[in-house]
PDB file of N, CA and C in Angstrom:
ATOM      1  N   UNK A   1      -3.002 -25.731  -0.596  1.00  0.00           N
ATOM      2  CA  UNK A   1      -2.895 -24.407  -0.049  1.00  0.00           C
ATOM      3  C   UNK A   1      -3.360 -23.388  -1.089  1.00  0.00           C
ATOM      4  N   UNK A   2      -4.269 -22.656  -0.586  1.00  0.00           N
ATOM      5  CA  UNK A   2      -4.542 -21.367  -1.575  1.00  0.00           C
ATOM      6  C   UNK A   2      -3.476 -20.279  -1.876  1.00  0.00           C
ATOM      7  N   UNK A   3      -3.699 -19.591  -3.188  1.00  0.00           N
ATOM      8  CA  UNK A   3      -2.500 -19.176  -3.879  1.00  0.00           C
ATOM      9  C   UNK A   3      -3.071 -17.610  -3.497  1.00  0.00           C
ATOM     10  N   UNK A   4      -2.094 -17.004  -3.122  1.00  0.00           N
ATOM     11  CA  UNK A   4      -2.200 -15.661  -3.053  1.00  0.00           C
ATOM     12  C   UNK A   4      -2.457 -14.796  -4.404  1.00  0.00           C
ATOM     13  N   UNK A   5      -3.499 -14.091  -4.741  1.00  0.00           N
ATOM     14  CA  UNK A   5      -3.548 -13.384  -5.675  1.00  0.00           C
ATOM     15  C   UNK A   5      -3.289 -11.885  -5.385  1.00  0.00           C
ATOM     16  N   UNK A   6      -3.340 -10.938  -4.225  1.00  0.00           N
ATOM     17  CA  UNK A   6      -3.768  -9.739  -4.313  1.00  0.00           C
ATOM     18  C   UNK A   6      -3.234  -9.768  -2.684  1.00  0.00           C
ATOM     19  N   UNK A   7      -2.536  -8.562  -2.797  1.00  0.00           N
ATOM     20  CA  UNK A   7      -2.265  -8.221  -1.064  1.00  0.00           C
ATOM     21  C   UNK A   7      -2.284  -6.793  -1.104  1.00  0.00           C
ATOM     22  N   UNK A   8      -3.605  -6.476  -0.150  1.00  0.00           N
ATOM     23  CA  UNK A   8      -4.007  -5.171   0.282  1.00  0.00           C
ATOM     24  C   UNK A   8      -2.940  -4.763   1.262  1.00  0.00           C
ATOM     25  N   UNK A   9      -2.371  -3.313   0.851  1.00  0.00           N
ATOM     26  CA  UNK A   9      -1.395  -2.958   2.199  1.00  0.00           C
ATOM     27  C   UNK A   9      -1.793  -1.298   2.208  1.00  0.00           C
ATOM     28  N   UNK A  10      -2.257  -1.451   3.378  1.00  0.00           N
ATOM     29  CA  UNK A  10      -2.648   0.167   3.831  1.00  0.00           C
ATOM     30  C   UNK A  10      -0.724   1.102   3.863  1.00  0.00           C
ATOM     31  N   UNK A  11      -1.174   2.125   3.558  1.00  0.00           N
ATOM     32  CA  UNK A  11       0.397   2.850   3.816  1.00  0.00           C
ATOM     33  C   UNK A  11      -0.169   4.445   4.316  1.00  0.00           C
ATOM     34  N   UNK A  12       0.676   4.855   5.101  1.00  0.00           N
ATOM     35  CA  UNK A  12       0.256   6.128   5.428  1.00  0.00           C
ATOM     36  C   UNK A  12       1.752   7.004   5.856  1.00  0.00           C
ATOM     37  N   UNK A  13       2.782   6.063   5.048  1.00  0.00           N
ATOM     38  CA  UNK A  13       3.882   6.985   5.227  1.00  0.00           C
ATOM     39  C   UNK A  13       4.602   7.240   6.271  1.00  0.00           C
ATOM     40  N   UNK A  14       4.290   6.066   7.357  1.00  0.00           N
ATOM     41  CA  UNK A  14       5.181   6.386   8.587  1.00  0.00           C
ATOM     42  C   UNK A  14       6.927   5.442   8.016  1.00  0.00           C
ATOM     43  N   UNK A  15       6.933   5.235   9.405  1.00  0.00           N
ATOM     44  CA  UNK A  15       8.344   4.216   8.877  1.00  0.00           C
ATOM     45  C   UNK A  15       7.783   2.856   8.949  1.00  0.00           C
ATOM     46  N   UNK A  16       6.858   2.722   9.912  1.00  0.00           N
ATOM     47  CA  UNK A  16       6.305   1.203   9.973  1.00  0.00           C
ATOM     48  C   UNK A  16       5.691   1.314   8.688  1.00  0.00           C
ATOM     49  N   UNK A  17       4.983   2.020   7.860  1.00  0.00           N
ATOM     50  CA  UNK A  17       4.269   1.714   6.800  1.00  0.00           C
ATOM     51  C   UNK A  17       5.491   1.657   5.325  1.00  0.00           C
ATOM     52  N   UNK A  18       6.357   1.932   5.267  1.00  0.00           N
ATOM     53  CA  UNK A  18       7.427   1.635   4.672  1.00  0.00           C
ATOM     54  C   UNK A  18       7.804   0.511   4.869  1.00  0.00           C
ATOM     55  N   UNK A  19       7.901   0.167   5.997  1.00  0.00           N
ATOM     56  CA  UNK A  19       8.592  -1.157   6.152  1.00  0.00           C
ATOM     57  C   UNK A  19       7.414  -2.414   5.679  1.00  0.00           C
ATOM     58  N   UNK A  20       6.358  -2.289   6.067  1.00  0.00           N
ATOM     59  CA  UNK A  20       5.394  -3.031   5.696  1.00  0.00           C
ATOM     60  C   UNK A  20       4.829  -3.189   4.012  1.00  0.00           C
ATOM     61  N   UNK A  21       5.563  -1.893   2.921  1.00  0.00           N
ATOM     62  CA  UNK A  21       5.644  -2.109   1.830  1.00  0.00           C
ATOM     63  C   UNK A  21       6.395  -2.902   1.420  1.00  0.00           C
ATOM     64  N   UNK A  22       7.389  -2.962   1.763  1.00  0.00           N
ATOM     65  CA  UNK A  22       8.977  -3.645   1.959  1.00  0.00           C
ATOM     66  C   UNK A  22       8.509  -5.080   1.769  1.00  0.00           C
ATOM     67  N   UNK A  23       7.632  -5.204   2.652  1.00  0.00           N
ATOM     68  CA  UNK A  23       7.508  -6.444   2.862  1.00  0.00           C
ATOM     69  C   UNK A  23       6.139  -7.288   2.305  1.00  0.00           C
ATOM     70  N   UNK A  24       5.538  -6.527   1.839  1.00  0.00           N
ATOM     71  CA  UNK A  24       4.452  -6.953   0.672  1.00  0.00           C
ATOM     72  C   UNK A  24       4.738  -7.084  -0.754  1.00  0.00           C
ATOM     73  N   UNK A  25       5.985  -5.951  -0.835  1.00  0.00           N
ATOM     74  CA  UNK A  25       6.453  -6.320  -2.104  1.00  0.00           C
ATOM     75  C   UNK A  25       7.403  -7.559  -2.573  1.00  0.00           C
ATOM     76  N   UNK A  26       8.152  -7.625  -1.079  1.00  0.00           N
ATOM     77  CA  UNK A  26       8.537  -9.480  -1.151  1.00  0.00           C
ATOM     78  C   UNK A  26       7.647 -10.540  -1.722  1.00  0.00           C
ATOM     79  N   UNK A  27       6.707 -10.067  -0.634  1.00  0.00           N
ATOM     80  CA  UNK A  27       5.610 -11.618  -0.419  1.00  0.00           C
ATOM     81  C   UNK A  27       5.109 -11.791  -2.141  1.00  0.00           C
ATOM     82  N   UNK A  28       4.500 -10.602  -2.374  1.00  0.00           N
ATOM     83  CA  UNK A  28       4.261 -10.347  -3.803  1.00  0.00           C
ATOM     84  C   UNK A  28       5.122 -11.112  -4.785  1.00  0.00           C
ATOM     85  N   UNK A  29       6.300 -10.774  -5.277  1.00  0.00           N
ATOM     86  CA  UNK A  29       7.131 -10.902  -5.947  1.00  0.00           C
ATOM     87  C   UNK A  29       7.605 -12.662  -5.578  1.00  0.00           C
ATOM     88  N   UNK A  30       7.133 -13.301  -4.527  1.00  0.00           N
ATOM     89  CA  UNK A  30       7.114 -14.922  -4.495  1.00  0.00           C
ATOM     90  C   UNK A  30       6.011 -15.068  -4.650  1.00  0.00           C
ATOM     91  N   UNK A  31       5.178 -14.494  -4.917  1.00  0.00           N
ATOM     92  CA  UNK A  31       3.526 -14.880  -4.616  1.00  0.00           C
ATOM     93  C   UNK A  31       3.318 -14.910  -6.398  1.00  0.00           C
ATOM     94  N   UNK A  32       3.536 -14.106  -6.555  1.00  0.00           N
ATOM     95  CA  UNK A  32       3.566 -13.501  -8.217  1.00  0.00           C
ATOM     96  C   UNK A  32       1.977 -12.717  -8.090  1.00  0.00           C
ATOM     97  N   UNK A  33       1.609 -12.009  -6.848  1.00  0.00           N
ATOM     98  CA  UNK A  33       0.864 -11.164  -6.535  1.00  0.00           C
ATOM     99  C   UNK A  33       0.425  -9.980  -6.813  1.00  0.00           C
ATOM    100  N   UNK A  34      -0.526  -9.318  -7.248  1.00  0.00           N
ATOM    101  CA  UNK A  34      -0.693  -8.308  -7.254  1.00  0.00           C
ATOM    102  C   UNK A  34      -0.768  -7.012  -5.860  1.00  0.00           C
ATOM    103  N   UNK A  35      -0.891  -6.322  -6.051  1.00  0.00           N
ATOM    104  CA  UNK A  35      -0.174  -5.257  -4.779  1.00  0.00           C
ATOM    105  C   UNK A  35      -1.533  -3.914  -4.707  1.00  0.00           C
ATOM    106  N   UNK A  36      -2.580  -3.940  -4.041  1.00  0.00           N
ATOM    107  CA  UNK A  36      -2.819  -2.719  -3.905  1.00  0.00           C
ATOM    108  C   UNK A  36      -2.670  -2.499  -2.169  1.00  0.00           C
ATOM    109  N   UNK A  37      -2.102  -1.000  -2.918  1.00  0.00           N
ATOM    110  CA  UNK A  37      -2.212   0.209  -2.051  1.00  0.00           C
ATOM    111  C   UNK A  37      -3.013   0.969  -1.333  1.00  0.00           C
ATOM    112  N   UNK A  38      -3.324   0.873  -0.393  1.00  0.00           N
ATOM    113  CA  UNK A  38      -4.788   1.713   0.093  1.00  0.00           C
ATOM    114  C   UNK A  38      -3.997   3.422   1.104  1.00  0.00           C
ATOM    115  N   UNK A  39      -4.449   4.309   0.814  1.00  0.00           N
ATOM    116  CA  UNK A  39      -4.084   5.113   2.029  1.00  0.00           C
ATOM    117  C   UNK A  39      -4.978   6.186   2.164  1.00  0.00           C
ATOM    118  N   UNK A  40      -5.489   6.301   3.430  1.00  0.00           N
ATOM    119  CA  UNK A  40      -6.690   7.181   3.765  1.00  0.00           C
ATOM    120  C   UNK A  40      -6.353   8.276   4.559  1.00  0.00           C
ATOM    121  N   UNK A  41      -6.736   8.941   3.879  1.00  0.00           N
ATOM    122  CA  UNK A  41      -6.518  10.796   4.506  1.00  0.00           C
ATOM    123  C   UNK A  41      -7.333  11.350   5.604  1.00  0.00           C
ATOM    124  N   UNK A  42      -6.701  11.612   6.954  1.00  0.00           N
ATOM    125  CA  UNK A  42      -6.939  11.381   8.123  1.00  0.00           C
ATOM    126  C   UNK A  42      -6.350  12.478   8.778  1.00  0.00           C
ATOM    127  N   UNK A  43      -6.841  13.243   9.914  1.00  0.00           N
ATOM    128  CA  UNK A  43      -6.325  13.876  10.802  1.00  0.00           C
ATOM    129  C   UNK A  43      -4.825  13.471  10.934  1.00  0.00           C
ATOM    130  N   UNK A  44      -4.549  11.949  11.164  1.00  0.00           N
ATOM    131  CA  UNK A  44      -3.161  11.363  11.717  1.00  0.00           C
ATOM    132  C   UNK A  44      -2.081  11.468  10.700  1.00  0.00           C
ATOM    133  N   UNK A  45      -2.384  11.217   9.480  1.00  0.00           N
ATOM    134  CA  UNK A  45      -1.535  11.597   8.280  1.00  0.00           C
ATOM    135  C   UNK A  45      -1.759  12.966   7.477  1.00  0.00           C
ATOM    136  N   UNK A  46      -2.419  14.211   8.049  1.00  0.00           N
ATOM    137  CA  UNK A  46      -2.720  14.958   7.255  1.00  0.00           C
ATOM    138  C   UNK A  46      -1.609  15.889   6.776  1.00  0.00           C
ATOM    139  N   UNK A  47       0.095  15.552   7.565  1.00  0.00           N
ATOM    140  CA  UNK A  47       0.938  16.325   6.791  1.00  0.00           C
ATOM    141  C   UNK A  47       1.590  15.524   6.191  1.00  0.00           C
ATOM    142  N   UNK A  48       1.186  14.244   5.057  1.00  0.00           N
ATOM    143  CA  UNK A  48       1.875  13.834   4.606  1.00  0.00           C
ATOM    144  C   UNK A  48       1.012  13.383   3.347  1.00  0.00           C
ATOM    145  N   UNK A  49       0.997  14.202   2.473  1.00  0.00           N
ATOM    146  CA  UNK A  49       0.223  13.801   1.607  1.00  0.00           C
ATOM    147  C   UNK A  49       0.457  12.770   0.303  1.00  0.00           C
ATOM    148  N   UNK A  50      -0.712  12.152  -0.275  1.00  0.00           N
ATOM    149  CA  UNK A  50      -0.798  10.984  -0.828  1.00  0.00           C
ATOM    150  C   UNK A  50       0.305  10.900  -1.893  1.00  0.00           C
ATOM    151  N   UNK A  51       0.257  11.541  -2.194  1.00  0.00           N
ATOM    152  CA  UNK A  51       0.883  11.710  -3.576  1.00  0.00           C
ATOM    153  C   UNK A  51       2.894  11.473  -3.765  1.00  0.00           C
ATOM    154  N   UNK A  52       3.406  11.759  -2.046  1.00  0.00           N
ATOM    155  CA  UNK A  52       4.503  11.663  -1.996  1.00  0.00           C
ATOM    156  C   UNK A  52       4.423  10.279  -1.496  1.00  0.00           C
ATOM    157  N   UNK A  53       3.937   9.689  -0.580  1.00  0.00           N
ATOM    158  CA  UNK A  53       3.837   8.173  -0.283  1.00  0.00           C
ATOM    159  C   UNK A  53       3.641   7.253  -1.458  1.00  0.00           C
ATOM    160  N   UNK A  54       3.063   8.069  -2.286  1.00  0.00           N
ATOM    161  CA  UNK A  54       2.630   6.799  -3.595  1.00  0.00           C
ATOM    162  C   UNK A  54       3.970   6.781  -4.349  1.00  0.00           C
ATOM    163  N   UNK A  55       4.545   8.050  -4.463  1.00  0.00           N
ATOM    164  CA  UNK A  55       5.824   8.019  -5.349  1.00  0.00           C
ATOM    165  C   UNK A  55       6.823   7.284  -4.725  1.00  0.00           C
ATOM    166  N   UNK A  56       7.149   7.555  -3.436  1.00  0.00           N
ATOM    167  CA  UNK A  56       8.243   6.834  -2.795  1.00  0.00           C
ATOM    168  C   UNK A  56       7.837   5.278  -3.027  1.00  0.00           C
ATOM    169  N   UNK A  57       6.772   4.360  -3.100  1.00  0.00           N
ATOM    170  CA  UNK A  57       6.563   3.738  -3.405  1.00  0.00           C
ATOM    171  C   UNK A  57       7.098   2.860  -4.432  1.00  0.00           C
ATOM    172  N   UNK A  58       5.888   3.634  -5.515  1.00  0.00           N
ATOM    173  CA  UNK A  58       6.591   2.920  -7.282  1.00  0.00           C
ATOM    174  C   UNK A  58       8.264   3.055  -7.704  1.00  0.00           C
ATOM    175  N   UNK A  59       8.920   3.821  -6.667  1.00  0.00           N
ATOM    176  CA  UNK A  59      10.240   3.865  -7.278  1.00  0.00           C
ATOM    177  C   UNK A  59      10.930   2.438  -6.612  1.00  0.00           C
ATOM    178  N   UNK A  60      10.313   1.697  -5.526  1.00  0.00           N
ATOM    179  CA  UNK A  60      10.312   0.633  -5.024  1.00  0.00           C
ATOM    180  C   UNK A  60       9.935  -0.655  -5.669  1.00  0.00           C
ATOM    181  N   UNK A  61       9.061  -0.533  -6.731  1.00  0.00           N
ATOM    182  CA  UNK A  61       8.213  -1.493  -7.556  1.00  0.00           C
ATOM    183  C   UNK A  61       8.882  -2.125  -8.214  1.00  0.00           C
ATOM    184  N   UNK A  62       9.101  -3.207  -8.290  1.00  0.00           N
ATOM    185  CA  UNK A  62       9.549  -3.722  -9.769  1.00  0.00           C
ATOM    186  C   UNK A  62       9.313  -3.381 -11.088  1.00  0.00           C
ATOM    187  N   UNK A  63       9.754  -3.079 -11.783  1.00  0.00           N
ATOM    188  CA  UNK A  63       8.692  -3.197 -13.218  1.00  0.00           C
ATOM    189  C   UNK A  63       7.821  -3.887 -13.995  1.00  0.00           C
ATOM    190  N   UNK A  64       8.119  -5.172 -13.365  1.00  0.00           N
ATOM    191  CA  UNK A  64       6.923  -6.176 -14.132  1.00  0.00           C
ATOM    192  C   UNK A  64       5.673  -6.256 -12.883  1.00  0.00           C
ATOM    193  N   UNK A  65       6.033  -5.686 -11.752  1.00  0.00           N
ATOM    194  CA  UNK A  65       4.697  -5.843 -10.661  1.00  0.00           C
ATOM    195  C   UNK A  65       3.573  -5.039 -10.839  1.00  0.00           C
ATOM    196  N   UNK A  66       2.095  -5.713 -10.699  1.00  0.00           N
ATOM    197  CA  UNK A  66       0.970  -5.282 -10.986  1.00  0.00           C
ATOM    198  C   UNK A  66       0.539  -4.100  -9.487  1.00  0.00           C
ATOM    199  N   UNK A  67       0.271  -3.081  -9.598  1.00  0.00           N
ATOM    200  CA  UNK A  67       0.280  -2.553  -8.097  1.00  0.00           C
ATOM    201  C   UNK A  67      -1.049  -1.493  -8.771  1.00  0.00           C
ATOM    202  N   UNK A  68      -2.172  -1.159  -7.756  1.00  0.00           N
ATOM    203  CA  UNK A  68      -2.832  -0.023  -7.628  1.00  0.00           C
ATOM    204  C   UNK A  68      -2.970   0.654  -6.818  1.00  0.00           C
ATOM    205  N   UNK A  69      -3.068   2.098  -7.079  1.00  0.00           N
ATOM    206  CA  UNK A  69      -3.418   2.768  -5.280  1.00  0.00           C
ATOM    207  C   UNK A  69      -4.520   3.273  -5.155  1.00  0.00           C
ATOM    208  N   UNK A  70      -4.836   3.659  -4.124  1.00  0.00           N
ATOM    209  CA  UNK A  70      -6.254   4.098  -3.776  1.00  0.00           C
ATOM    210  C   UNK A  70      -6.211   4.902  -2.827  1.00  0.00           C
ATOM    211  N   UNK A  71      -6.632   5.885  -2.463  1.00  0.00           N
ATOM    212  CA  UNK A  71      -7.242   7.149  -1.766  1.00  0.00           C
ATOM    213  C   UNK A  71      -8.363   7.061  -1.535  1.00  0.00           C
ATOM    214  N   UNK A  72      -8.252   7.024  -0.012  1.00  0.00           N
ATOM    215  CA  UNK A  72      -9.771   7.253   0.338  1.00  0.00           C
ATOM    216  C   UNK A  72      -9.923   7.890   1.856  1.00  0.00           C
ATOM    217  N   UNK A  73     -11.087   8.517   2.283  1.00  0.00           N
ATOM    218  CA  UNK A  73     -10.661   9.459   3.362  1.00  0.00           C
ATOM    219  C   UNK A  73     -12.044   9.377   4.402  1.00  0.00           C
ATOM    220  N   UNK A  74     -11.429   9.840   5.942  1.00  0.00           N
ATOM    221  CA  UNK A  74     -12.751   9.020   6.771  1.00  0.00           C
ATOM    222  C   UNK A  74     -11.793   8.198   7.530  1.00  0.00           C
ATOM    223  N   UNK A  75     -13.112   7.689   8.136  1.00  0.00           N
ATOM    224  CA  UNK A  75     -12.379   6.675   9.059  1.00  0.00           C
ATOM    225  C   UNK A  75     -11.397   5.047   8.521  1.00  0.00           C
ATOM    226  N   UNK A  76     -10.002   5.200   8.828  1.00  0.00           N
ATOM    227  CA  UNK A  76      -9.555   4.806   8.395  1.00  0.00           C
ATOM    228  C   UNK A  76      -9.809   2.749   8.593  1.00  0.00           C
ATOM    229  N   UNK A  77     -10.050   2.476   9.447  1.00  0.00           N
ATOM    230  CA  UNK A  77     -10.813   1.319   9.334  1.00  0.00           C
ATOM    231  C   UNK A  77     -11.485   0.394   8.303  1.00  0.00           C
ATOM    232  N   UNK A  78     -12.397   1.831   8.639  1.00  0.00           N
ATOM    233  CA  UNK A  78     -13.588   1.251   7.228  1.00  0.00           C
ATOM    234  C   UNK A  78     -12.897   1.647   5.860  1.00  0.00           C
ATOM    235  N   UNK A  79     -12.454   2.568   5.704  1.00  0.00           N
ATOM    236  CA  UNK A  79     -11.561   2.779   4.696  1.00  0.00           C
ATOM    237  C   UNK A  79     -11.055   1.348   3.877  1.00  0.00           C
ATOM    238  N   UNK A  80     -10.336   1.054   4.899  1.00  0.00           N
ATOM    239  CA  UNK A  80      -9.386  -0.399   4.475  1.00  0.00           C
ATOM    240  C   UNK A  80     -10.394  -1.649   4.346  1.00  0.00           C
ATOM    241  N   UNK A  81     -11.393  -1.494   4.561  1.00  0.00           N
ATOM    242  CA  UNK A  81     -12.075  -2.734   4.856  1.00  0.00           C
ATOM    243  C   UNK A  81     -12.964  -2.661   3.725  1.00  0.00           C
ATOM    244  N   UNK A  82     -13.548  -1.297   3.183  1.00  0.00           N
ATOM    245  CA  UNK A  82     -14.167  -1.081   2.210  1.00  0.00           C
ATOM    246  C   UNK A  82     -13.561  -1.719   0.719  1.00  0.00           C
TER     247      UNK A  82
END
């Protein structure tokens, strides 16, 4: 079975996207995974900006977990896929 290195998790700050951190940072933390963050600035999230989603975040992190985030804006699709 292939070993998980890296789990992309889009977040945009709803509650489902909380919960779906929640749960990458599990998988992660058995995976011994690294964690990026993707969240793209969009009409749909435009009152919730990046910067408070990323914080609520890392206060979630472990301290020894490898995590990056990323901003990127447009269609959110390609965003994530990019």
């Amino acid at each position: 079975m292939a070993t998980i290195k890296k789990i992309l998790v889009p977040v945009d700050g709803s509650v489902q996207g909380c919960k779906a951190t929640d749960e990458a940072i599990f998988l992660a933390q058995k995976c011994n995974a690294k964690l990026d963050f993707v969240y793209v600035a969009s009409e749909i999230n435009k009152d919730i900006p990046s910067h408070l989603v990323f914080d609520r975040i890392w206060t979630k992190l472990p301290q020894n977990m490898e995590a990056a985030k990323h901003v990127e804006t447009g269609s959110i699709h390609k965003a994530i896929i990019k």
